[in-house]
Protein backbone atom coordinates (compact mmCIF):
# COMPACT_ATOMS: atom_id res chain seq x y z
CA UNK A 1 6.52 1.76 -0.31
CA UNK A 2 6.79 -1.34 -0.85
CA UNK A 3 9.20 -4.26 1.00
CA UNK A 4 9.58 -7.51 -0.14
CA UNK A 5 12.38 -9.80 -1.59
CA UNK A 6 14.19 -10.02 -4.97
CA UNK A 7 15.38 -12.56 -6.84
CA UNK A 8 15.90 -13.09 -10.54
CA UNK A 9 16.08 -16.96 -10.20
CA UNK A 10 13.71 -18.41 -7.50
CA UNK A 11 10.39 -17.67 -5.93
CA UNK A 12 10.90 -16.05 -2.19
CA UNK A 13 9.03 -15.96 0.85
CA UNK A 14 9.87 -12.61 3.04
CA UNK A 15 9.96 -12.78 6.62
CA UNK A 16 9.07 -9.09 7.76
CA UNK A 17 8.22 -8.13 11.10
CA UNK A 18 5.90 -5.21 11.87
CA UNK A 19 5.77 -2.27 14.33
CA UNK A 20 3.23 0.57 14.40
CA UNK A 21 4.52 3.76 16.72
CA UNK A 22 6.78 1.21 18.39
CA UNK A 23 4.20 -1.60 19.40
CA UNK A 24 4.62 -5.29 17.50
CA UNK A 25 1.98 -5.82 15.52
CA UNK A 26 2.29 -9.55 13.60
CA UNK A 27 4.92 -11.23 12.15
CA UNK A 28 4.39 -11.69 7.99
CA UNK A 29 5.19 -14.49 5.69
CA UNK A 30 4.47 -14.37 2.28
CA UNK A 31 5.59 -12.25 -0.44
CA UNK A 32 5.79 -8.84 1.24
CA UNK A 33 4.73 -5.91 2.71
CA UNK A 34 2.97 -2.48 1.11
CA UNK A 35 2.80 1.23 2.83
CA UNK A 36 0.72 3.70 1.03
CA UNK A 37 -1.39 7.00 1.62
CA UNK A 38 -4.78 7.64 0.26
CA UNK A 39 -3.20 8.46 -3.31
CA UNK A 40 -1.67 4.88 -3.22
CA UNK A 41 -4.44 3.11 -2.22
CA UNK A 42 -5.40 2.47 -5.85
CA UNK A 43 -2.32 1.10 -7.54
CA UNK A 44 -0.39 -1.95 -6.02
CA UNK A 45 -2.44 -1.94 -2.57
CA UNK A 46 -5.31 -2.20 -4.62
CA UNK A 47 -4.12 -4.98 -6.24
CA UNK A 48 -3.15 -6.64 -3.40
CA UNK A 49 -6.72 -6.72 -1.90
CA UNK A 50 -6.01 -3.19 -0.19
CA UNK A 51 -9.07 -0.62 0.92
CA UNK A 52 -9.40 2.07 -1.67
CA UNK A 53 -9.11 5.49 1.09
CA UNK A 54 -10.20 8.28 -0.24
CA UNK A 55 -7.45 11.40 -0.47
CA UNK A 56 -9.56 13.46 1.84
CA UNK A 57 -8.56 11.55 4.72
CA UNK A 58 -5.20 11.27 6.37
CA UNK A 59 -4.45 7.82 6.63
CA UNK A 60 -1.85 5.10 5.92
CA UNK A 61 -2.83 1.56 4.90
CA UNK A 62 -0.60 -1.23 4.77
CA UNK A 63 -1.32 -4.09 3.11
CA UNK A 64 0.22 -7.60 3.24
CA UNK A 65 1.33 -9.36 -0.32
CA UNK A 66 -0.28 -12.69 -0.80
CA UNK A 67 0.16 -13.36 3.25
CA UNK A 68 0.42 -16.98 4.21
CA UNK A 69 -1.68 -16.91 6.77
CA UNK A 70 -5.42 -16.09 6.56
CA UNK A 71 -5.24 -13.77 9.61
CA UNK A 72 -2.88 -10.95 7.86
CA UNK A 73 -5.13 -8.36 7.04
CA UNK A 74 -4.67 -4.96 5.60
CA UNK A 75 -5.00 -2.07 8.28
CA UNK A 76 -5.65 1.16 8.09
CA UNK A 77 -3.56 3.57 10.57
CA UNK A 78 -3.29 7.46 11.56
CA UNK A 79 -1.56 9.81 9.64
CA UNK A 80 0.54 10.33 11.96
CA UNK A 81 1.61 7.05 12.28
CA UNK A 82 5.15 5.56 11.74
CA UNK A 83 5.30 1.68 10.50
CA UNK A 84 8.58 0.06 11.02
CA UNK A 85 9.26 -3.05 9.24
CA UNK A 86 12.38 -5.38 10.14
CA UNK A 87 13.32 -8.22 7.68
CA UNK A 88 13.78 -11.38 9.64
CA UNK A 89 15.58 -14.63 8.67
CA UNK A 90 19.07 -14.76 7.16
CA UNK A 91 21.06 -12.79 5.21
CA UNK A 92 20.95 -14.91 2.42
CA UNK A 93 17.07 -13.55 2.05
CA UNK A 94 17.56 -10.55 -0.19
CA UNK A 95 14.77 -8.52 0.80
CA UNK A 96 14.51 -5.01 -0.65
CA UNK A 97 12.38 -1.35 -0.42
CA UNK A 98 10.75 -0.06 -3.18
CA UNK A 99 9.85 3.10 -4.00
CA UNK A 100 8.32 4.86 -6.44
CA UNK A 101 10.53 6.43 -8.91
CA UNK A 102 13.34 5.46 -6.81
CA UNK A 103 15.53 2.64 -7.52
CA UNK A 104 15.49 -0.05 -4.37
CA UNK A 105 17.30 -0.04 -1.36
CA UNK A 106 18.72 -3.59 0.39
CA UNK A 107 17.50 -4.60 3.98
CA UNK A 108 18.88 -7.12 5.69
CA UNK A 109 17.94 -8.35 9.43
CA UNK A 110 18.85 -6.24 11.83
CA UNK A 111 17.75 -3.09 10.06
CA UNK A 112 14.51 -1.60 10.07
CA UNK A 113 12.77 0.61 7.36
CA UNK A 114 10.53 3.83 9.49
CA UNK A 115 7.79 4.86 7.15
CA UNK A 116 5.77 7.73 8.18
CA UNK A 117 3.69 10.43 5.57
CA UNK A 118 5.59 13.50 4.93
CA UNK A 119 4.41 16.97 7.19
CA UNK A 120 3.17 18.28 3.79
CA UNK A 121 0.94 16.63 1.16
CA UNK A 122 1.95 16.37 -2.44
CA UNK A 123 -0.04 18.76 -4.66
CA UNK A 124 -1.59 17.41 -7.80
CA UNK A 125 -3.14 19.53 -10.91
CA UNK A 126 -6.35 19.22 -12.14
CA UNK A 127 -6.52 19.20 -15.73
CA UNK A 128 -10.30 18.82 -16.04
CA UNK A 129 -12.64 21.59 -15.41
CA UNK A 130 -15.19 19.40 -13.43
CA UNK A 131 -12.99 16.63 -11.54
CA UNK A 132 -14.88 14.03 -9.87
CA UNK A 133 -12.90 11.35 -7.66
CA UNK A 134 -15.61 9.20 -7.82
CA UNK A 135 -15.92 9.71 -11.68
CA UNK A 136 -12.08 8.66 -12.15
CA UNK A 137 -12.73 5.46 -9.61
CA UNK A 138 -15.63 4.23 -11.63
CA UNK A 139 -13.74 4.69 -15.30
CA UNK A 140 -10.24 3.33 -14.33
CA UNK A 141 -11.48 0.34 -12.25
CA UNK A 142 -14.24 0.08 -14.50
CA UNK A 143 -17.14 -0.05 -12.45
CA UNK A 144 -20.62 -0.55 -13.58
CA UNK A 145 -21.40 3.11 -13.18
CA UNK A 146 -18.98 3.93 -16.03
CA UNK A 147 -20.61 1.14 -18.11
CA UNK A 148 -24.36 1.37 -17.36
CA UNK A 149 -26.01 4.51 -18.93
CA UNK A 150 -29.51 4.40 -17.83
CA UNK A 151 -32.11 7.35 -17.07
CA UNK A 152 -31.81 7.86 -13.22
CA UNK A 153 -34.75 10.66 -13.01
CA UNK A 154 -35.78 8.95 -10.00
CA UNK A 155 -33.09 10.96 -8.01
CA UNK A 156 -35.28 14.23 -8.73
């Protein structure tokens, strides 16, 4: 999920405040506000200078979009978590939801958007015989490991 202004004709800043289970967590600035689960972790939120989680756990991350202020940090929360975010500022701001696969949604202050996982996990095929996670981390982010062959017998 992903909440942050649109605008075909001018650079915005989104004003987006921040709840977890209730609680006020920070006000953000800056270009918006990401929600994903462990399968997310590695697309936008990634991008975005997100922690990669790994899909065993049961966790939510959300990560602020180039924050304006050095002390928004991405955090890492309880499945069983729900993040509300309110867009503050005026209604002139058009700040949107984004989903994937899902065309986006308007917000305007003095609505909220609940985010919270879903009570059953998506299930995903495996179309190779010998998956490793840490095999598909280290050839799509192209990590050294997937670039470096070199004799490692010193692990026996």
């Amino acid at each position: 999920m992903c909440v942050k202004p649109a605008s075909a004709d001018r650079m915005l800043t989104s004003f987006l405040e921040m709840e977890i289970d209730g609680e006020v967590i920070d006000q953000y600035q800056g270009d918006g506000l990401l929600v994903a689960t462990p399968t997310g972790s590695t697309c936008y939120t990634l991008a975005a200078g997100g922690p990669i989680i790994h899909p065993g756990m049961d966790a939510i991350v959300v990560t602020p979009i180039c924050p304006l202020s050095l002390s928004s940090r991405p955090i890492v929360l309880p499945a069983g978590s729900v993040v509300s975010i309110w867009p503050l500022a005026d209604r002139e701001l058009n700040t949107k939801l984004w989903m994937d696969g899902v065309l986006a949604t308007a917000i305007w202050p003095g609505q909220r958007v609940d985010i919270r996982m879903a009570e059953r996990p998506a299930e995903f095929i495996l179309l190779r015989e010998n998956y490793s996670y840490y095999q598909t981390l280290r050839e799509k982010l192209q990590w050294a490991g997937a670039l470096v062959r070199y004799n490692n017998n010193h692990r026996n």
